[in-house]
Protein backbone atom coordinates (compact mmCIF):
# COMPACT_ATOMS: atom_id res chain seq x y z
CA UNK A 1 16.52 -56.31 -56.86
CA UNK A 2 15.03 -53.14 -56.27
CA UNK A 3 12.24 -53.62 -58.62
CA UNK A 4 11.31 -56.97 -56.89
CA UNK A 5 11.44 -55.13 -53.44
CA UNK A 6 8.74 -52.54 -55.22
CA UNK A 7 6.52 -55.12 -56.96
CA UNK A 8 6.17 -56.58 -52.92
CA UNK A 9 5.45 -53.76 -51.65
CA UNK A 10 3.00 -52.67 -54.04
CA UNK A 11 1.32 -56.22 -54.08
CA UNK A 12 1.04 -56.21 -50.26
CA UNK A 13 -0.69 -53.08 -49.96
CA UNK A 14 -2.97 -54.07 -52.71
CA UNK A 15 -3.71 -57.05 -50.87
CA UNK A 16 -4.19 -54.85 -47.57
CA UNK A 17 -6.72 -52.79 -49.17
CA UNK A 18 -8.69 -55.90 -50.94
CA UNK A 19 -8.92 -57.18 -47.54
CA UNK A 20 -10.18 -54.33 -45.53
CA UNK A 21 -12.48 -53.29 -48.06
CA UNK A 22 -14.10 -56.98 -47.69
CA UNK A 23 -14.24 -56.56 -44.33
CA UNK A 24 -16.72 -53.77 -44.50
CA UNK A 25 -19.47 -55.27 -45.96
CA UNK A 26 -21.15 -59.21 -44.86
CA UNK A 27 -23.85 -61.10 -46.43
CA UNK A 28 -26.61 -61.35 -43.83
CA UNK A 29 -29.95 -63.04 -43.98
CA UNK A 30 -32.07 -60.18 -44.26
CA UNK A 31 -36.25 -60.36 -43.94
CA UNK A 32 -35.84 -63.96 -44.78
CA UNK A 33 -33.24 -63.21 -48.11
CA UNK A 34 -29.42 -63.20 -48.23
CA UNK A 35 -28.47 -59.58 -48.81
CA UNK A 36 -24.69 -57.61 -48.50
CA UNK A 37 -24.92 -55.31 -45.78
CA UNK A 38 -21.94 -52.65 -46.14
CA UNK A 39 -20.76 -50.26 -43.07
CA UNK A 40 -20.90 -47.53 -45.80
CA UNK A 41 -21.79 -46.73 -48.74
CA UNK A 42 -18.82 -46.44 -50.74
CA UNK A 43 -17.98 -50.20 -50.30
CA UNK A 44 -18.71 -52.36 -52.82
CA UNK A 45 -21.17 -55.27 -52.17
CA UNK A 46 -20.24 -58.62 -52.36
CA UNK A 47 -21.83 -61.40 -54.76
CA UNK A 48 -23.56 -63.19 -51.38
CA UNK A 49 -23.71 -66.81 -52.15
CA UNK A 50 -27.03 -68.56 -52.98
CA UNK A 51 -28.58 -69.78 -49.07
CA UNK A 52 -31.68 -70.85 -47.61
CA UNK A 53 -32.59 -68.22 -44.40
CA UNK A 54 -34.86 -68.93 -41.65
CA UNK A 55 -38.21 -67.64 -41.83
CA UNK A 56 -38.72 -64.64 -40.37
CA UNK A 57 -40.48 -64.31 -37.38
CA UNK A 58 -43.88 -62.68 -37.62
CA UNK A 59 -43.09 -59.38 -35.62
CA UNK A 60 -44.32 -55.39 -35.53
CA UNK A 61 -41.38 -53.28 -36.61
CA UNK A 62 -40.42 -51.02 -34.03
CA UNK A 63 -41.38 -47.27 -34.23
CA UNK A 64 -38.52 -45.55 -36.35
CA UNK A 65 -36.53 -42.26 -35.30
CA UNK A 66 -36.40 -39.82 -37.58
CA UNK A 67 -32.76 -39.59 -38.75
CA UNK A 68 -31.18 -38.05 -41.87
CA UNK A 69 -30.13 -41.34 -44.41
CA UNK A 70 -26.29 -41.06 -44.73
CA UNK A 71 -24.21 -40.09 -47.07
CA UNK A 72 -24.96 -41.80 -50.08
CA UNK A 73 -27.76 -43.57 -49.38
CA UNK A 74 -31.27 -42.37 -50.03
CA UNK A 75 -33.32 -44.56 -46.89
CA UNK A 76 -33.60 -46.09 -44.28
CA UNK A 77 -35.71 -48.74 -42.90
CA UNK A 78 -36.18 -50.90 -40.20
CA UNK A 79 -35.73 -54.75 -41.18
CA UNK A 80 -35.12 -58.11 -39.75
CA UNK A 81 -31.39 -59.28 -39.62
CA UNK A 82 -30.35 -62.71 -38.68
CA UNK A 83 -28.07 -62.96 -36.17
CA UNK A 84 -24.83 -65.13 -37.21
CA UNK A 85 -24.10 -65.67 -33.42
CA UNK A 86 -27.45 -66.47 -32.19
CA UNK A 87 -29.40 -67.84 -35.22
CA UNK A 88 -32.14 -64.84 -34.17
CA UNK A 89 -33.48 -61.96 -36.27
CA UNK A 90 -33.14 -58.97 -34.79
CA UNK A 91 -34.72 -55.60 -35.73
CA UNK A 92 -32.01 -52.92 -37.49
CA UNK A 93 -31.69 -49.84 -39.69
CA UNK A 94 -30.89 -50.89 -43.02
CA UNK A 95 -29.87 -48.17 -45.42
CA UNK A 96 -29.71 -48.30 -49.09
């Protein structure tokens, strides 16, 4: 009994931490190609599924701050990132 009660345990909090480490990183159209986009950089990126994205919109990048890249990742740059909510690229810092 108690070794059932353990194995629950131990397979709900591996569940719990499958399940918020997916949550930290989406596949997002990305300058017209699906891409993962994590929240950090320790997460691992998903396998995003084959999909057609829009075309991107012809568009000038805006001017970029200066900003230190964050911890492990070497740059960033500004790119066009569909929108799942609106359908529209919008123009965010994508580090890598």
């Amino acid at each position: 009994m108690r070794r059932m009660m353990c194995a629950t345990a131990m397979l709900t909090c591996s569940v719990a931490l499958v399940n918020d480490a997916a949550a930290n990183c989406v596949c997002r159209c990305v300058n017209g190609e699906m891409q993962p986009l994590c929240s950090n950089a320790v997460d691992l990126p998903p396998i995003c599924p084959p999909q057609v994205c829009a075309i991107t919109p012809p568009s000038i990048a805006p001017i970029p701050q200066p900003r230190v890249p964050p911890i492990g990742t070497t740059n960033c740059r500004q790119a066009q990132v569909q929108n799942p909510r609106t359908g529209q690229y919008e123009w965010r810092t994508v580090c890598r």
